[in-house]
C-alpha atoms as a PDB file:
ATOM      1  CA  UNK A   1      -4.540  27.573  11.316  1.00  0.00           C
ATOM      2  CA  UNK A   2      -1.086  26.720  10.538  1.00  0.00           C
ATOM      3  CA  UNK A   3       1.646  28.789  12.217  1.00  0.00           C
ATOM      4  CA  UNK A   4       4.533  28.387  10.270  1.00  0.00           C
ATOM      5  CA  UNK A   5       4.073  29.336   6.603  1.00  0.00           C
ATOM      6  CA  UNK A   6       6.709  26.892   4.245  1.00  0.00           C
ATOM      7  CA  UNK A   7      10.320  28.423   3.376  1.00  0.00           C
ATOM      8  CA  UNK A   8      10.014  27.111  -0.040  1.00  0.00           C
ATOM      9  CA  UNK A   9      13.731  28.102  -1.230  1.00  0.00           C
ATOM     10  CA  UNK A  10      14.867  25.447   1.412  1.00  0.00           C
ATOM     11  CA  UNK A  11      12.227  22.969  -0.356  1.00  0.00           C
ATOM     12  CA  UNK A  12      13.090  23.783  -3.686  1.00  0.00           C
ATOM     13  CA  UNK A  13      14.884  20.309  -4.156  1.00  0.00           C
ATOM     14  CA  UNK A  14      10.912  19.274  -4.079  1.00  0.00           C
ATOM     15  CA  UNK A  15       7.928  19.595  -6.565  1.00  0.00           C
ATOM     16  CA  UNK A  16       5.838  22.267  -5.433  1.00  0.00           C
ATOM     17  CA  UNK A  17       2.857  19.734  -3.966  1.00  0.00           C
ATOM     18  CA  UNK A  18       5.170  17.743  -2.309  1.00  0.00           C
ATOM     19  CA  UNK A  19       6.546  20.788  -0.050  1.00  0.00           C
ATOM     20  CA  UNK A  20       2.963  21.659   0.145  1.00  0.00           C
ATOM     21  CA  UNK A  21       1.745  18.325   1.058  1.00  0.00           C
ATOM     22  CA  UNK A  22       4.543  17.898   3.712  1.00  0.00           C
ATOM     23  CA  UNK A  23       2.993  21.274   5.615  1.00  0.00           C
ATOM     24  CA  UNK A  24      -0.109  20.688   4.954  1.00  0.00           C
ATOM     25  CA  UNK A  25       0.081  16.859   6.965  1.00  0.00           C
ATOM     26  CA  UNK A  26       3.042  19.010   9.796  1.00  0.00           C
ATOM     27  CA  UNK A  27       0.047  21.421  10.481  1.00  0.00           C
ATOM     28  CA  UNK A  28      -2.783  17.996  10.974  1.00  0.00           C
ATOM     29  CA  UNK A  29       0.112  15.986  13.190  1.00  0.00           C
ATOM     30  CA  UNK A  30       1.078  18.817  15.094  1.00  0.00           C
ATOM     31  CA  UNK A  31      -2.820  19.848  15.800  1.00  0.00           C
ATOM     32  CA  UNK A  32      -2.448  22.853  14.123  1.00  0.00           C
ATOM     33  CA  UNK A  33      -5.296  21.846  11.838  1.00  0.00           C
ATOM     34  CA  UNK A  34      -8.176  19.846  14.168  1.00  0.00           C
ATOM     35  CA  UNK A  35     -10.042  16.754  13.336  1.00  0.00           C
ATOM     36  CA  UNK A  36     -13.111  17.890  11.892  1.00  0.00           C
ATOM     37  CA  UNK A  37     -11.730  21.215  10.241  1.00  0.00           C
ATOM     38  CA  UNK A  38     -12.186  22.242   6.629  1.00  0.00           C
ATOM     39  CA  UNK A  39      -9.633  22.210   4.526  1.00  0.00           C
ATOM     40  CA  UNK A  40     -10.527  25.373   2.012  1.00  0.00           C
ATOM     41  CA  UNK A  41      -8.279  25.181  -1.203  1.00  0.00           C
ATOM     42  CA  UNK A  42      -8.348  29.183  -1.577  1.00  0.00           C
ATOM     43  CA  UNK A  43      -8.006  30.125   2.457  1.00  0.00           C
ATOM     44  CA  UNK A  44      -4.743  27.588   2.052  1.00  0.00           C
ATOM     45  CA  UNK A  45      -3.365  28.752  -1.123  1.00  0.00           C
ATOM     46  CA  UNK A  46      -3.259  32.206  -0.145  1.00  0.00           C
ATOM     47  CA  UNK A  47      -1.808  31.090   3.511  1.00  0.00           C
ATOM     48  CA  UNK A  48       0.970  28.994   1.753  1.00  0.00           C
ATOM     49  CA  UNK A  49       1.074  32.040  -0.996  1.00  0.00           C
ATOM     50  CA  UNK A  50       0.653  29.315  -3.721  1.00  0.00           C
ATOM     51  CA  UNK A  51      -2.090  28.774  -6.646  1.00  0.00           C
ATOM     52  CA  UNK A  52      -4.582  26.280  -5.809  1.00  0.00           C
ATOM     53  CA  UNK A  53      -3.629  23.666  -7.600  1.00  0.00           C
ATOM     54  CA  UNK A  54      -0.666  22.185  -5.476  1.00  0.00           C
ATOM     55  CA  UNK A  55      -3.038  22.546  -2.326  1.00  0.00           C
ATOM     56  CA  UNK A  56      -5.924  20.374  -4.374  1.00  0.00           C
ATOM     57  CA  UNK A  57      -3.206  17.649  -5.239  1.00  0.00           C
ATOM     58  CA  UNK A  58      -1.307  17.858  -1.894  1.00  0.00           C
ATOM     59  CA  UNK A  59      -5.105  17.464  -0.457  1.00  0.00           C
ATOM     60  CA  UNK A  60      -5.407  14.267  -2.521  1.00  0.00           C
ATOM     61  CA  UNK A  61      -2.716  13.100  -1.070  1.00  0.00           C
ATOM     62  CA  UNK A  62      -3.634  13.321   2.491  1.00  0.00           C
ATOM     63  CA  UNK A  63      -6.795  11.351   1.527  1.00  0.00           C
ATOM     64  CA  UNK A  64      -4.688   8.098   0.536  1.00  0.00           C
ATOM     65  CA  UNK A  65      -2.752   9.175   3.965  1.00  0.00           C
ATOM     66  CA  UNK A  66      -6.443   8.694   6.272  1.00  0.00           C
ATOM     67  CA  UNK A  67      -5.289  12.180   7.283  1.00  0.00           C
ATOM     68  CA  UNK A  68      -8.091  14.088   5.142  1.00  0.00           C
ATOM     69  CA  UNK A  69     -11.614  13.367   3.858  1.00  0.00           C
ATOM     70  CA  UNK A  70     -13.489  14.567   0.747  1.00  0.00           C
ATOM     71  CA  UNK A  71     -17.087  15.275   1.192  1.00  0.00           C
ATOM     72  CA  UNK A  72     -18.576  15.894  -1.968  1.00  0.00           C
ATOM     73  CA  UNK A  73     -20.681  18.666  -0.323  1.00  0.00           C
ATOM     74  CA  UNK A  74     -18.796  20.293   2.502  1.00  0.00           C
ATOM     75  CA  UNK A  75     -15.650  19.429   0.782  1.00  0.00           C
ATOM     76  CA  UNK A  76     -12.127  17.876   2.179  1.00  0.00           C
ATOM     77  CA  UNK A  77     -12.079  18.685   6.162  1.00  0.00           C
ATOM     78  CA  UNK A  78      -9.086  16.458   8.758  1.00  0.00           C
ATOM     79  CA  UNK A  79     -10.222  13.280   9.252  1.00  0.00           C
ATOM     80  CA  UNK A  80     -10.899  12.140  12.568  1.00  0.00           C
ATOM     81  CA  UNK A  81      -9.326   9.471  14.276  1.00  0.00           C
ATOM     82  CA  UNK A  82     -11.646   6.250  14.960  1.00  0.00           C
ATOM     83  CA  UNK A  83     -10.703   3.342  16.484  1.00  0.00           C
ATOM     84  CA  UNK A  84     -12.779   1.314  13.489  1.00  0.00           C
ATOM     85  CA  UNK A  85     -10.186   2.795  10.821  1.00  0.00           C
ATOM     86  CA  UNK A  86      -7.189   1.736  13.837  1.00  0.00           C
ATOM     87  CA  UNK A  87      -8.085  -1.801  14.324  1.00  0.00           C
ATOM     88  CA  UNK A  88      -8.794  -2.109  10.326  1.00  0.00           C
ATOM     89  CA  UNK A  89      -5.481  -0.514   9.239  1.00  0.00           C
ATOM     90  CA  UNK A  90      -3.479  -2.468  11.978  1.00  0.00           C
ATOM     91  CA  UNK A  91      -5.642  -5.912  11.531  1.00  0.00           C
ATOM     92  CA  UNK A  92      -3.742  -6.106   8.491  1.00  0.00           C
ATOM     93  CA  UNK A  93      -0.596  -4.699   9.296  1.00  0.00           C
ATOM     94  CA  UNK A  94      -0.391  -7.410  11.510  1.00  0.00           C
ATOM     95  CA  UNK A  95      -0.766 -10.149   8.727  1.00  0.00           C
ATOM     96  CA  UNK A  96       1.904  -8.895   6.517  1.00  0.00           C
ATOM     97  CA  UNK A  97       4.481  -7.665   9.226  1.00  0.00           C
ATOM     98  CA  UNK A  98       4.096 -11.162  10.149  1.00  0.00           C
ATOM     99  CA  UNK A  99       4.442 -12.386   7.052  1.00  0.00           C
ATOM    100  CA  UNK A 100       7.535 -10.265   6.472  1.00  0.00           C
ATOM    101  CA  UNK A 101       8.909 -11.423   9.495  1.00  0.00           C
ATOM    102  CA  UNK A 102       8.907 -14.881   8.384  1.00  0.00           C
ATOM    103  CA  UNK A 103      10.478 -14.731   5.267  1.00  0.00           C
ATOM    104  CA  UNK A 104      13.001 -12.575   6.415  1.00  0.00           C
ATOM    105  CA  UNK A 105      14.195 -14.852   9.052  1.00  0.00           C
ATOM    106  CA  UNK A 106      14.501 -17.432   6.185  1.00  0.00           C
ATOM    107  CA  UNK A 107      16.793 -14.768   3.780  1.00  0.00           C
ATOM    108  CA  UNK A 108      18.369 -11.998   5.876  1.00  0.00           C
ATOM    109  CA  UNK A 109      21.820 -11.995   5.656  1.00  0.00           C
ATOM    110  CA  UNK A 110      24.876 -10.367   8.041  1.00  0.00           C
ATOM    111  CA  UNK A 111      24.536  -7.277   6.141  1.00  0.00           C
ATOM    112  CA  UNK A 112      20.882  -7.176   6.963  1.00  0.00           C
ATOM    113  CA  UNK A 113      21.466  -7.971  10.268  1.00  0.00           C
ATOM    114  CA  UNK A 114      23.844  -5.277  10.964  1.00  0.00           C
ATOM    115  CA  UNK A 115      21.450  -2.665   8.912  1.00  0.00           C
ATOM    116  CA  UNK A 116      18.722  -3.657  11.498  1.00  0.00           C
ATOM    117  CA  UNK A 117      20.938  -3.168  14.093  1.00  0.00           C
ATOM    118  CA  UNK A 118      21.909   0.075  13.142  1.00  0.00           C
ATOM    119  CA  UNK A 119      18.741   1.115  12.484  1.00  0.00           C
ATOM    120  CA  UNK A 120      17.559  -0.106  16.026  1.00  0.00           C
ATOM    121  CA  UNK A 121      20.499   1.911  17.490  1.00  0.00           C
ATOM    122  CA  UNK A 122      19.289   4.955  15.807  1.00  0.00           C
ATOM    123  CA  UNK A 123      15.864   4.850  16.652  1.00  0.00           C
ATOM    124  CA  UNK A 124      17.136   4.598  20.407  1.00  0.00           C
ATOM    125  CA  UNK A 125      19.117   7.872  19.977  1.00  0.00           C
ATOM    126  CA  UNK A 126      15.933   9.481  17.989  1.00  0.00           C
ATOM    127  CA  UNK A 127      13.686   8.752  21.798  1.00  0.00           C
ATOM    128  CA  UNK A 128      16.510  10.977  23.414  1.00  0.00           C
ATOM    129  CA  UNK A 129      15.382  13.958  21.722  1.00  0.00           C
ATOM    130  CA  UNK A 130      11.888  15.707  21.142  1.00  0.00           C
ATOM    131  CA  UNK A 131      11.643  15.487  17.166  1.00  0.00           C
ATOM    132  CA  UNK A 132       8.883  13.047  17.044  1.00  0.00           C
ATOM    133  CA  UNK A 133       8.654  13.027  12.863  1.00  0.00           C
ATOM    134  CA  UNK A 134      12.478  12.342  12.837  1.00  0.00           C
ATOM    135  CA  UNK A 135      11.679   9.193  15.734  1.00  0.00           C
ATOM    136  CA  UNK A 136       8.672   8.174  13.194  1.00  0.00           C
ATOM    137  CA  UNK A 137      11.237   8.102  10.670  1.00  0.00           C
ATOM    138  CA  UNK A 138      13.850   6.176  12.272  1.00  0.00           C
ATOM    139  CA  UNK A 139      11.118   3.843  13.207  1.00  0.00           C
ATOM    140  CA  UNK A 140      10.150   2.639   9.496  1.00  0.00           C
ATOM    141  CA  UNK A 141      13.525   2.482   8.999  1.00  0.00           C
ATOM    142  CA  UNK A 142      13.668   0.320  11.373  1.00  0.00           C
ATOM    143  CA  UNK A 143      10.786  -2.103   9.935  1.00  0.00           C
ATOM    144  CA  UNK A 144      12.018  -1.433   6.265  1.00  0.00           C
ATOM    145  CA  UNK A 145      15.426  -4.014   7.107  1.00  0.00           C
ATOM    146  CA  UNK A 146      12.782  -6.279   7.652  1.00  0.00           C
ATOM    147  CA  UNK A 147      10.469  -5.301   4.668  1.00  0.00           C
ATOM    148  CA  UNK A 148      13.771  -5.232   2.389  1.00  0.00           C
ATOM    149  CA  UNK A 149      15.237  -8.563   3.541  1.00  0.00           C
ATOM    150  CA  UNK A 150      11.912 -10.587   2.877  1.00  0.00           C
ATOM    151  CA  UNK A 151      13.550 -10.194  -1.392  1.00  0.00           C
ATOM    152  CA  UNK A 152       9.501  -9.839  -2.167  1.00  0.00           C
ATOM    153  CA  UNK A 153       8.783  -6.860  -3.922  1.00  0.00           C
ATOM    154  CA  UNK A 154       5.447  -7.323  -4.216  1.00  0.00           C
ATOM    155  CA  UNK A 155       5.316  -7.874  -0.601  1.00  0.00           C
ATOM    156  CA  UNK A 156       6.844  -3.715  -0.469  1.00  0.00           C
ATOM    157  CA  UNK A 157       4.541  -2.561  -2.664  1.00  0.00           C
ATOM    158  CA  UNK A 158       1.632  -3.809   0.372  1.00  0.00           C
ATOM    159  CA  UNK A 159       3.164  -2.471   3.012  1.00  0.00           C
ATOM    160  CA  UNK A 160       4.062   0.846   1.318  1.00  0.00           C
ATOM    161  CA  UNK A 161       0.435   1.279   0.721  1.00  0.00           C
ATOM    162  CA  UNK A 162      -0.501   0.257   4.465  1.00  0.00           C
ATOM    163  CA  UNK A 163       2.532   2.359   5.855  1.00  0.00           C
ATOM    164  CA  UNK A 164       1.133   5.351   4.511  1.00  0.00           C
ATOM    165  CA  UNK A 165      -1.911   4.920   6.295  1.00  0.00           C
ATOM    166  CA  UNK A 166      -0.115   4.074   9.396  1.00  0.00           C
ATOM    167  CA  UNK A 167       1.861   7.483   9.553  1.00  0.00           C
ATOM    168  CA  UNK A 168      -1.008   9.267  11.781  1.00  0.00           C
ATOM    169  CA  UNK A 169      -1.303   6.380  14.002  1.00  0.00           C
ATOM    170  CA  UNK A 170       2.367   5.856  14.183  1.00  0.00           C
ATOM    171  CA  UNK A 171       2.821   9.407  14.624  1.00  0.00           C
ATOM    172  CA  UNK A 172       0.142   9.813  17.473  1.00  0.00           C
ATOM    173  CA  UNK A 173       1.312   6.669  19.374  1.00  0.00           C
ATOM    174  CA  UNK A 174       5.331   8.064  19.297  1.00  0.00           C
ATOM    175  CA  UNK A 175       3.566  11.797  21.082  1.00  0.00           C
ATOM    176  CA  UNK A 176       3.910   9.284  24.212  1.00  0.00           C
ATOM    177  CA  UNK A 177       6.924   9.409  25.822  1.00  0.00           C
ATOM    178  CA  UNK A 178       5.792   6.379  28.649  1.00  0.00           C
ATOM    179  CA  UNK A 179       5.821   4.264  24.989  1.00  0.00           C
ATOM    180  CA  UNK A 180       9.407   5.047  24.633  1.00  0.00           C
ATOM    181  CA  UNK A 181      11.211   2.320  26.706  1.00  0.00           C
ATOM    182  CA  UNK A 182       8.833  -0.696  25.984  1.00  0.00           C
ATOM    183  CA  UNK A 183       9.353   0.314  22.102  1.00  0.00           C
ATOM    184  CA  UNK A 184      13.068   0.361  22.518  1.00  0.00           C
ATOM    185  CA  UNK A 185      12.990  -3.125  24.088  1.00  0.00           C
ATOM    186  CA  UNK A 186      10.521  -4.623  21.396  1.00  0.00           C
ATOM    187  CA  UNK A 187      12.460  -3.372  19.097  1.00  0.00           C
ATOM    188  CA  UNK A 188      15.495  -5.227  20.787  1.00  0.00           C
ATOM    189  CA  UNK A 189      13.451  -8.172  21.015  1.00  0.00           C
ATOM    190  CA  UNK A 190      12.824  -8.018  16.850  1.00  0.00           C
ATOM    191  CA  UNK A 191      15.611  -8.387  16.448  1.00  0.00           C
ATOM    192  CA  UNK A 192      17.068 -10.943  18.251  1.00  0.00           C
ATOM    193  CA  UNK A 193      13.936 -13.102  17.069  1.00  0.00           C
ATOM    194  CA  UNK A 194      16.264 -12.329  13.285  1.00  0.00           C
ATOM    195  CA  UNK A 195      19.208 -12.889  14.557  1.00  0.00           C
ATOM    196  CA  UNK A 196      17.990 -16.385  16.118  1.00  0.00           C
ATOM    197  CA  UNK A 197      16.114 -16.874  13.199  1.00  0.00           C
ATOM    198  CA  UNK A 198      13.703 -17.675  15.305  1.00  0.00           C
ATOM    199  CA  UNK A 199       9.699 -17.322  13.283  1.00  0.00           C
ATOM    200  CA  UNK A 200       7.344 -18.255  16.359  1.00  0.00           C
ATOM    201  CA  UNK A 201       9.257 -15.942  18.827  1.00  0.00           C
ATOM    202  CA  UNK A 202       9.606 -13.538  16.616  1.00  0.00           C
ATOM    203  CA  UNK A 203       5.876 -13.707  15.039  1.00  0.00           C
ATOM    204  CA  UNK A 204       4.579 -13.475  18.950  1.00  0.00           C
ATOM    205  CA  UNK A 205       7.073 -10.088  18.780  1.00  0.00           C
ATOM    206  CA  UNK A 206       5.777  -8.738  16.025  1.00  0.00           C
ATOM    207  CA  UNK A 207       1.952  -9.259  17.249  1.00  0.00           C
ATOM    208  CA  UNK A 208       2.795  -8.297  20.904  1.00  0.00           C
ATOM    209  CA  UNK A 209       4.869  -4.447  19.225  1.00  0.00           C
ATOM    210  CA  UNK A 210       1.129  -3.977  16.929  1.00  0.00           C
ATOM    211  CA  UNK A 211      -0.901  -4.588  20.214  1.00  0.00           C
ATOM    212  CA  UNK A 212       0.585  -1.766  22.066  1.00  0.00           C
ATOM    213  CA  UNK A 213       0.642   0.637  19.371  1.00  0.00           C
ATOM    214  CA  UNK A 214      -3.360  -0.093  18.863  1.00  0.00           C
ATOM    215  CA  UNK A 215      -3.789   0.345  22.533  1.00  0.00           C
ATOM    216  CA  UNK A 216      -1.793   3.504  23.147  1.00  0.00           C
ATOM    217  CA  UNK A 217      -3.346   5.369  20.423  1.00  0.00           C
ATOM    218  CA  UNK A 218      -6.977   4.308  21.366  1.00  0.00           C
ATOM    219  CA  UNK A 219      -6.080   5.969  24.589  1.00  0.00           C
ATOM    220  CA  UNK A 220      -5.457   9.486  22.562  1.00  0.00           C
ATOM    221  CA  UNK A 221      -8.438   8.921  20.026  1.00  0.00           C
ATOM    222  CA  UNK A 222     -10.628   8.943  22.744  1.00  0.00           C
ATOM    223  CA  UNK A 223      -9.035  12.351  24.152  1.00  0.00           C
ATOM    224  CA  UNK A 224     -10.297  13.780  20.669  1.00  0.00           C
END
């Protein structure tokens, strides 16, 4: 059930799926919608008070997310969090943060540096608060200096894919406050590795940050 029906005047900036799309994935993070639960097209288009169409698309969505599956007999239910799907996704995560990391180090520039260290300093003031989506966001921001200062767009276009289907996870492992201080000093550690220019630090970093987001949210897939 989702609690909090869409003020779509505020959203109206947005294409009609997108607002929906952004509930519709709120409601799954938030556990308003439960692993496992079907995901009707006409019970949600007349919660949302839209046609059916937007919810079909925005569903579509969540399926290249990992936050929905489409069974072509029961239909598109949340998908449930496995630890298979976790070590796949982040098994090659891994391989191209890494690989980002390197060829960073070998083109960042002051301006980078100083965007990463912003962004690092904002992601320490998101962990203050209780907004988890806005601390997922300041996190990717985070990672996107990086992404951005490898100059490899085709590099973007790989991890754009694989950070969509890190959101859950990233999302799930952030509901842990304990996480909080070791991400804020991995973070640190990132990005001194840059600032050194420094590849095998920084590559044991990178591997080290992955490994403790793959066992924190193993810990909550198995509270499921």
């Amino acid at each position: 059930m989702i609690n909090e029906r869409p003020n779509f005047n505020e959203n109206s900036f947005l294409p009609l799926r997108e607002t929906v799309f952004h509930t519709l994935r709120d409601a799954i993070l938030k556990g308003e919608l439960r692993p496992g639960e079907r995901l009707m097209e006409v019970h949600l288009a007349q919660q949302l008070g839209v046609s059916r169409t937007p919810v079909r698309e925005a569903i579509r969505k969540l399926e290249k997310e990992g936050l929905a599956v489409i069974n072509p007999r029961r239909g598109a239910e949340v998908a449930k969090m496995t630890e298979k799907d976790l070590d796949d996704v982040l098994q090659v995560r891994t391989a191209l943060e890494s690989l980002a990391f390197t060829m960073a180090s070998d083109h960042i520039d002051e301006k980078g540096l100083a965007d990463l260290k912003e962004a690092m300093l904002e992601f320490e003031k998101a962990v203050q608060g209780d907004d988890v989506k806005l601390m997922v966001e300041k996190d990717e921001d985070f990672h996107n200096v990086i992404y951005t200062a490898t100059g490899n767009p085709k590099l973007l276009v790989l991890i754009t894919n694989i950070r969509e289907q890190m959101y859950r996870y990233r999302f799930e492992y952030l509901m842990d406050r304990n996480s909080y201080p070791r991400l804020v000093e991995e973070h640190r550690e990132i990005y001194e590795c840059l600032e050194k220019h420094d590849t095998i630090r920084g590559e044991n970093a990178i591997q080290l940050h992955i490994s403790g987001q793959r066992k924190g949210v193993k810990i909550r897939i198995n509270q499921q």
